[in-house]
C-alpha atoms as a PDB file:
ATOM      1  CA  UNK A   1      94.967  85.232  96.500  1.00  0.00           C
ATOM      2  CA  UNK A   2      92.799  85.887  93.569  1.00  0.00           C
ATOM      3  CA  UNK A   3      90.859  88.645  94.695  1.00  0.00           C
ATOM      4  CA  UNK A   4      94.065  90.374  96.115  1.00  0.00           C
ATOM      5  CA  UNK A   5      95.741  89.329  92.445  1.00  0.00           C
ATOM      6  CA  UNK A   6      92.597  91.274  90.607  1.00  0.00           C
ATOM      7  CA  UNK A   7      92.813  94.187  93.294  1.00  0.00           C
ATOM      8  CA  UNK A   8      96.472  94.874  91.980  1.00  0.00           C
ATOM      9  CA  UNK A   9      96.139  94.211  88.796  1.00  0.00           C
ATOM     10  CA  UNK A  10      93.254  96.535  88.973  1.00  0.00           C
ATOM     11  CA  UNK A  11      95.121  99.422  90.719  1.00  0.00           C
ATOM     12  CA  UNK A  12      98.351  98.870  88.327  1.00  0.00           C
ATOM     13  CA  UNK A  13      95.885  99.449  85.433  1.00  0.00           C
ATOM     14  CA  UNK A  14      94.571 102.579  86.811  1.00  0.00           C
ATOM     15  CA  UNK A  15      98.042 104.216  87.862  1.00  0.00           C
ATOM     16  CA  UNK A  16      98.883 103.130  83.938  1.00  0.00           C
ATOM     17  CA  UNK A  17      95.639 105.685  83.143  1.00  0.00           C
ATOM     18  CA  UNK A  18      96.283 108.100  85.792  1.00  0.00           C
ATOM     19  CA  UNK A  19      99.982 108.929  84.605  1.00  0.00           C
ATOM     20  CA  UNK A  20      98.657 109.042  81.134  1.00  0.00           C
ATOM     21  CA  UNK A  21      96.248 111.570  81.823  1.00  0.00           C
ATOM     22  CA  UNK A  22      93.339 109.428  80.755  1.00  0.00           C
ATOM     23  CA  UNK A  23      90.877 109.529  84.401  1.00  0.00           C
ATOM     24  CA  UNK A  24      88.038 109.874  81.787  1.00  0.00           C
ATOM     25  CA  UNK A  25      88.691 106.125  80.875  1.00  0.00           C
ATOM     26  CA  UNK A  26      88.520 104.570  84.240  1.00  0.00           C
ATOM     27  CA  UNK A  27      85.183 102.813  84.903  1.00  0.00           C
ATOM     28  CA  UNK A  28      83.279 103.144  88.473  1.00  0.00           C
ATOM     29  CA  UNK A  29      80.641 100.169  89.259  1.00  0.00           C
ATOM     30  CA  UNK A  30      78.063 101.853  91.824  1.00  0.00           C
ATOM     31  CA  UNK A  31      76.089  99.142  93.749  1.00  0.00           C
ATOM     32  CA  UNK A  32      75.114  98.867  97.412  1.00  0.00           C
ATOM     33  CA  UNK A  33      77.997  97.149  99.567  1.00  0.00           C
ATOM     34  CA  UNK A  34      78.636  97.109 102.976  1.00  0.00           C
ATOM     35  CA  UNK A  35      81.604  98.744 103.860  1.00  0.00           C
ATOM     36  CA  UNK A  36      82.128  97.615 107.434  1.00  0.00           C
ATOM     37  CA  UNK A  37      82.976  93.857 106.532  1.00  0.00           C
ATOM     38  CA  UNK A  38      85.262  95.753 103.325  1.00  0.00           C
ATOM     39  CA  UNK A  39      87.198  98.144 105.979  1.00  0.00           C
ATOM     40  CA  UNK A  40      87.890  95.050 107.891  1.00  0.00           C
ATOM     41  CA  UNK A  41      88.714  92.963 105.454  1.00  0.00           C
ATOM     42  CA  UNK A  42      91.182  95.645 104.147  1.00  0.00           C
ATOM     43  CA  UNK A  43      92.854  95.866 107.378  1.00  0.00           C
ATOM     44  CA  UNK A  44      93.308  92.235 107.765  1.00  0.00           C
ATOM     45  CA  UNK A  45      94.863  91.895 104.241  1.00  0.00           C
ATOM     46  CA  UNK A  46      97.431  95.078 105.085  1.00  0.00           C
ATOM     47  CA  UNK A  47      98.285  93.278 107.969  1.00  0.00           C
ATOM     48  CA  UNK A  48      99.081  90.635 105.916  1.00  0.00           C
ATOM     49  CA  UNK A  49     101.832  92.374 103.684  1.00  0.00           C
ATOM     50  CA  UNK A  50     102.958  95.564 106.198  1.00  0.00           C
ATOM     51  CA  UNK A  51     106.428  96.193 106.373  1.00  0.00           C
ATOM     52  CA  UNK A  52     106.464  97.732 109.885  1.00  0.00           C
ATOM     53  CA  UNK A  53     106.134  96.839 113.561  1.00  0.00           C
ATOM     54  CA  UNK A  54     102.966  99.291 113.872  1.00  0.00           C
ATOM     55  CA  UNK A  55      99.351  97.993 114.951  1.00  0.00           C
ATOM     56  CA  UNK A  56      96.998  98.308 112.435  1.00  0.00           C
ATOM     57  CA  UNK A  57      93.451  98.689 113.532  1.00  0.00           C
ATOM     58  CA  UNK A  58      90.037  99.832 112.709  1.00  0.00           C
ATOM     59  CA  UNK A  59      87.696 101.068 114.867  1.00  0.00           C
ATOM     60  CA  UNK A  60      83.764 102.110 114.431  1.00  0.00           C
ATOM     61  CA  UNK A  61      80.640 102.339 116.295  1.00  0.00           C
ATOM     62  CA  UNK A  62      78.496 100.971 113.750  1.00  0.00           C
ATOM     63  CA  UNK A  63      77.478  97.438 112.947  1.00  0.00           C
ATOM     64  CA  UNK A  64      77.407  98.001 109.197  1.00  0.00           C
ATOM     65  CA  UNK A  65      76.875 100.449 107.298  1.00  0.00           C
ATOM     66  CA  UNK A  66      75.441  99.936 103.426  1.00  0.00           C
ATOM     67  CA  UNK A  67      76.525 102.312 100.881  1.00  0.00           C
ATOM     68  CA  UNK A  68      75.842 102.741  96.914  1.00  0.00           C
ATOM     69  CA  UNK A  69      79.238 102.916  95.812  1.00  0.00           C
ATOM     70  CA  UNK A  70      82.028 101.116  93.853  1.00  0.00           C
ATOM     71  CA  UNK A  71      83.630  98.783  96.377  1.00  0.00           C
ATOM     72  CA  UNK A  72      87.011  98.099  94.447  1.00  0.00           C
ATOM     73  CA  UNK A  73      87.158 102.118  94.129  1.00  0.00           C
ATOM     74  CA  UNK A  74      86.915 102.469  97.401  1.00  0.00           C
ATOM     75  CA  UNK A  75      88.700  99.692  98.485  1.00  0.00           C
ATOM     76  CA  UNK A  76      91.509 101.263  96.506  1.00  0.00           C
ATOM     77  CA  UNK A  77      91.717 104.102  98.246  1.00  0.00           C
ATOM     78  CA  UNK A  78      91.702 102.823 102.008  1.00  0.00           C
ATOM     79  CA  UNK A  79      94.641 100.380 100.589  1.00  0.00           C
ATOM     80  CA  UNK A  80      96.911 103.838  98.998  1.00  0.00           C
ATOM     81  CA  UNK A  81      96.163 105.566 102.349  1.00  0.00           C
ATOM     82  CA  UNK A  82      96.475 102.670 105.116  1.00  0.00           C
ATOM     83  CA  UNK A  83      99.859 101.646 102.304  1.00  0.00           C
ATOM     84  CA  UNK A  84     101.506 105.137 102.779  1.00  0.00           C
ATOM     85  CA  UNK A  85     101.373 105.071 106.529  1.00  0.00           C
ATOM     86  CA  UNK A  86     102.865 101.714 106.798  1.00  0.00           C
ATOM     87  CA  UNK A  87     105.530 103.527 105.068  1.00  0.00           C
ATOM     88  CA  UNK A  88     106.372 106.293 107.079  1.00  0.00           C
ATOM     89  CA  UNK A  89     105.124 104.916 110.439  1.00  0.00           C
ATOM     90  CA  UNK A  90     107.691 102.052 111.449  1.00  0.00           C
ATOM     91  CA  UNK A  91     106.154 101.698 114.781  1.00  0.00           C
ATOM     92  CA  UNK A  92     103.585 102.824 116.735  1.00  0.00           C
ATOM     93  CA  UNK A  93     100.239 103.094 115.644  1.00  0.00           C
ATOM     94  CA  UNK A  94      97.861 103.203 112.177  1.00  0.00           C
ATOM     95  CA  UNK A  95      94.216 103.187 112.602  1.00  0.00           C
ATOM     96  CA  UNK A  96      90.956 103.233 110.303  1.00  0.00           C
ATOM     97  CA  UNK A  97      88.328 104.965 111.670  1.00  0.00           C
ATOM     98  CA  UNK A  98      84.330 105.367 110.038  1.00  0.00           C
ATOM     99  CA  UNK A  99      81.742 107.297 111.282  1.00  0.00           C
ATOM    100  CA  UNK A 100      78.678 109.314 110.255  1.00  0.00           C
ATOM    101  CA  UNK A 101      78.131 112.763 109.727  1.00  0.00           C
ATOM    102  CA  UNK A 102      74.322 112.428 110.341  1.00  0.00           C
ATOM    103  CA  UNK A 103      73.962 116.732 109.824  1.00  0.00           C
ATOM    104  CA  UNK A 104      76.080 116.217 106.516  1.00  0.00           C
ATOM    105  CA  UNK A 105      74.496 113.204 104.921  1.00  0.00           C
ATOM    106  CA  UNK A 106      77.878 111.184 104.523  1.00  0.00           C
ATOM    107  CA  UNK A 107      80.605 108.727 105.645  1.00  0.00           C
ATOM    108  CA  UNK A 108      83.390 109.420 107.194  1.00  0.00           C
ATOM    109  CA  UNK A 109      86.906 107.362 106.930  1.00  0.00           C
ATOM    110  CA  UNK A 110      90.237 108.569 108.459  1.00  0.00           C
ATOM    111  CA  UNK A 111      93.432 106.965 108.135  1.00  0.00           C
ATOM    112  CA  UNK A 112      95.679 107.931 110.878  1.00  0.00           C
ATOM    113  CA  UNK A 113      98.935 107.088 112.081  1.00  0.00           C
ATOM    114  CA  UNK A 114     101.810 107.807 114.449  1.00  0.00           C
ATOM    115  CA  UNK A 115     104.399 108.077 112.188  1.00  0.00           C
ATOM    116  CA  UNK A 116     106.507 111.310 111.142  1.00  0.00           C
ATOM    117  CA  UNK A 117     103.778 113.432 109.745  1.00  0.00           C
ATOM    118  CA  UNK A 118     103.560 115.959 106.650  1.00  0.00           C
ATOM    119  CA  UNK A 119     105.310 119.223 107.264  1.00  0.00           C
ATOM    120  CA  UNK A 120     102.743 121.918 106.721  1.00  0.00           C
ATOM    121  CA  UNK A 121     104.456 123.567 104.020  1.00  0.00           C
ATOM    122  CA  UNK A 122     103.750 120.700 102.323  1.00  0.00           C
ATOM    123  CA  UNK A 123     100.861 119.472 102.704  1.00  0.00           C
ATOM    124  CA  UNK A 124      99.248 121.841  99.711  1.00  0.00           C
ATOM    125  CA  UNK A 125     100.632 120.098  97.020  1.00  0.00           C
ATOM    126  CA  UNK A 126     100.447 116.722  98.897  1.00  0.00           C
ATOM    127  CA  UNK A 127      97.330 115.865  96.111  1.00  0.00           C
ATOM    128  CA  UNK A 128      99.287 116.723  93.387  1.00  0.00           C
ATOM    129  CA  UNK A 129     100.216 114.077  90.692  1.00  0.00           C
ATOM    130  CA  UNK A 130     103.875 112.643  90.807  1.00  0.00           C
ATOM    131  CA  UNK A 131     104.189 114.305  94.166  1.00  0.00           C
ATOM    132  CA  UNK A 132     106.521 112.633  96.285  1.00  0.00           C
ATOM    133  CA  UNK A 133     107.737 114.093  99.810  1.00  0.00           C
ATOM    134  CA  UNK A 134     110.866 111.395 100.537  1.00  0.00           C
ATOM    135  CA  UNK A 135     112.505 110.473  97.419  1.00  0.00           C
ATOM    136  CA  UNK A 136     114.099 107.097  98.908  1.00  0.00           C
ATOM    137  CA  UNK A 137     110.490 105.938  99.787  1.00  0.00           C
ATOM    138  CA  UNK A 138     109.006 103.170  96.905  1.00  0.00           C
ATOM    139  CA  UNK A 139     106.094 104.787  95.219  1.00  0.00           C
ATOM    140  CA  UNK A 140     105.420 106.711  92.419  1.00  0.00           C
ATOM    141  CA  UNK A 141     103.803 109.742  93.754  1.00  0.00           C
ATOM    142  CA  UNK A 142     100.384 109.825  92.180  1.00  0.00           C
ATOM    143  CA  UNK A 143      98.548 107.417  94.749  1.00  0.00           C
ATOM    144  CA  UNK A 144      97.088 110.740  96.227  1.00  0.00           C
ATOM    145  CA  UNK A 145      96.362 112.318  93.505  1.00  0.00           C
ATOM    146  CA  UNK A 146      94.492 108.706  91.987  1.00  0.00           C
ATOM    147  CA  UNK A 147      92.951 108.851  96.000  1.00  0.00           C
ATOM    148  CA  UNK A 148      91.316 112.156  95.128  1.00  0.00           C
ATOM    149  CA  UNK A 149      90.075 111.516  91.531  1.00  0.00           C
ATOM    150  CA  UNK A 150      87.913 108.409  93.076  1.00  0.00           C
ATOM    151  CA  UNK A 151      86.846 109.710  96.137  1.00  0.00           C
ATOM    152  CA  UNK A 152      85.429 113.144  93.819  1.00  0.00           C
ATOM    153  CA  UNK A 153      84.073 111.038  91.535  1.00  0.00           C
ATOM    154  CA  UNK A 154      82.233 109.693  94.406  1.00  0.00           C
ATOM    155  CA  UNK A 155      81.086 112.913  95.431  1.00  0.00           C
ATOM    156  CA  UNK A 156      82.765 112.815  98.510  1.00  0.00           C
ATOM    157  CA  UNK A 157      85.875 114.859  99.273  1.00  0.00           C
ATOM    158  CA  UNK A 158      89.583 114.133 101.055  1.00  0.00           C
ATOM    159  CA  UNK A 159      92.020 116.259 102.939  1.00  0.00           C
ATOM    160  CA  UNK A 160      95.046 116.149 105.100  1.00  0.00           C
ATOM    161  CA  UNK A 161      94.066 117.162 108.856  1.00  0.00           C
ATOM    162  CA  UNK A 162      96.695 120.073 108.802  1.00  0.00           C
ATOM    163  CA  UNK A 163      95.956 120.236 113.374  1.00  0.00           C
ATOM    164  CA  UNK A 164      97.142 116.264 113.512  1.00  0.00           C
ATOM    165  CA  UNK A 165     100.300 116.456 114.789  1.00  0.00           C
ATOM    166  CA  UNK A 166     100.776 112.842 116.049  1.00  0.00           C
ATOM    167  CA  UNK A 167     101.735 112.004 112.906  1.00  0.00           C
ATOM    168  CA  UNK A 168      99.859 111.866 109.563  1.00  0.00           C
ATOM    169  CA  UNK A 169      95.695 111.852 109.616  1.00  0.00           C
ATOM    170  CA  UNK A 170      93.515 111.771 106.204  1.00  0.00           C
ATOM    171  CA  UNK A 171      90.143 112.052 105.752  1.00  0.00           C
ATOM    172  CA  UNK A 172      87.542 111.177 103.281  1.00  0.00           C
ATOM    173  CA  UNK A 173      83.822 111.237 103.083  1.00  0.00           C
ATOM    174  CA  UNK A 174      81.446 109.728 100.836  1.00  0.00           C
ATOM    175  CA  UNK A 175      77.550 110.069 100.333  1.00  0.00           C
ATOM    176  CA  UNK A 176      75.321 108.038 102.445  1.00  0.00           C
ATOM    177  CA  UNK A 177      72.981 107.966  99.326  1.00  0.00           C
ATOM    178  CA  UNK A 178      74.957 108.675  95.904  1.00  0.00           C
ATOM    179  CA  UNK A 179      72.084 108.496  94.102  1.00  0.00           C
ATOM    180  CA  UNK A 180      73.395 110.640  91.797  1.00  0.00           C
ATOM    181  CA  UNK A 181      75.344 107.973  89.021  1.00  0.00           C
ATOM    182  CA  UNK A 182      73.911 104.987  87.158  1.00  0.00           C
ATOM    183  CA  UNK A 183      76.573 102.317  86.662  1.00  0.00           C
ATOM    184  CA  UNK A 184      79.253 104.382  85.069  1.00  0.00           C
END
């Protein structure tokens, strides 16, 4: 209860700095973690809270994988994705998935569900801040755009699969080495 307590407090803080335009302010701890045990951990604590009759699963090849990164960060940003599709998928199916691009040096996570999908039109602007596709969904709109800041700050880079049309897929990669921050 106290870590999930921090994690929120954590992310309200950062929406709070996001929608005033301050992303310089927000801190990023880089240290090695293992993000196998944190994907699974993240998908037992949205299964915990979801809102929806969907399955929520993850699914990798890999044992573990160690990364230098910030683990609340990134934690963050599997919670706003895996978040939004409990939203819009009410049943069905919402998977994480991590792999390795062993030609392109990184880490890859997808969020994907079975749930209504982005209509291409929109999908451009789907980043933006205060971007919101279905008014009478809770949110704020800037979870995306918040997603993107922390994933770029971790070198890595996110995007809407515009071919998915099951539903909704997002990707996101991140450095197998990111070497290149100190403890920002």
């Amino acid at each position: 209860i106290r870590q999930n307590a921090q994690l929120l407090h954590k992310l309200i803080n950062d929406v709070m700095e996001l929608s005033e335009q301050e992303e310089n302010n927000m801190s990023f701890n880089l240290e090695r973690h293992e993000v196998v045990a944190l994907c699974q951990r993240t998908i037992e604590m949205i299964q915990k809270v979801k809102r929806t009759s969907a399955e929520i699963v993850f699914h990798t090849s890999l044992n573990e994988l160690v990364l230098k990164t910030d683990s609340t960060r990134l934690q963050q940003v599997l919670i706003n994705l895996l978040v939004n599709a409990t939203k819009f998928t009410p049943k069905g199916t919402i998977a994480l998935l991590l792999d390795i691009d062993t030609e392109k040096q990184e880490a890859v996570f997808t969020v994907e569900d079975t749930g209504c999908g982005i209509p291409l039109d929109k999908q451009p602007a789907i980043f933006s801040r205060f971007e919101k596709l279905h008014e009478g969904i809770q949110g704020s709109g800037i979870g995306l755009s918040l997603c993107r800041f922390i994933v770029e700050h971790l070198k890595g880079k996110i995007w809407i699969d515009p071919k998915y049309t099951s539903g909704a897929r997002f990707v996101f990669t991140h450095p197998l080495e990111n070497d290149s921050h100190e403890n920002e």
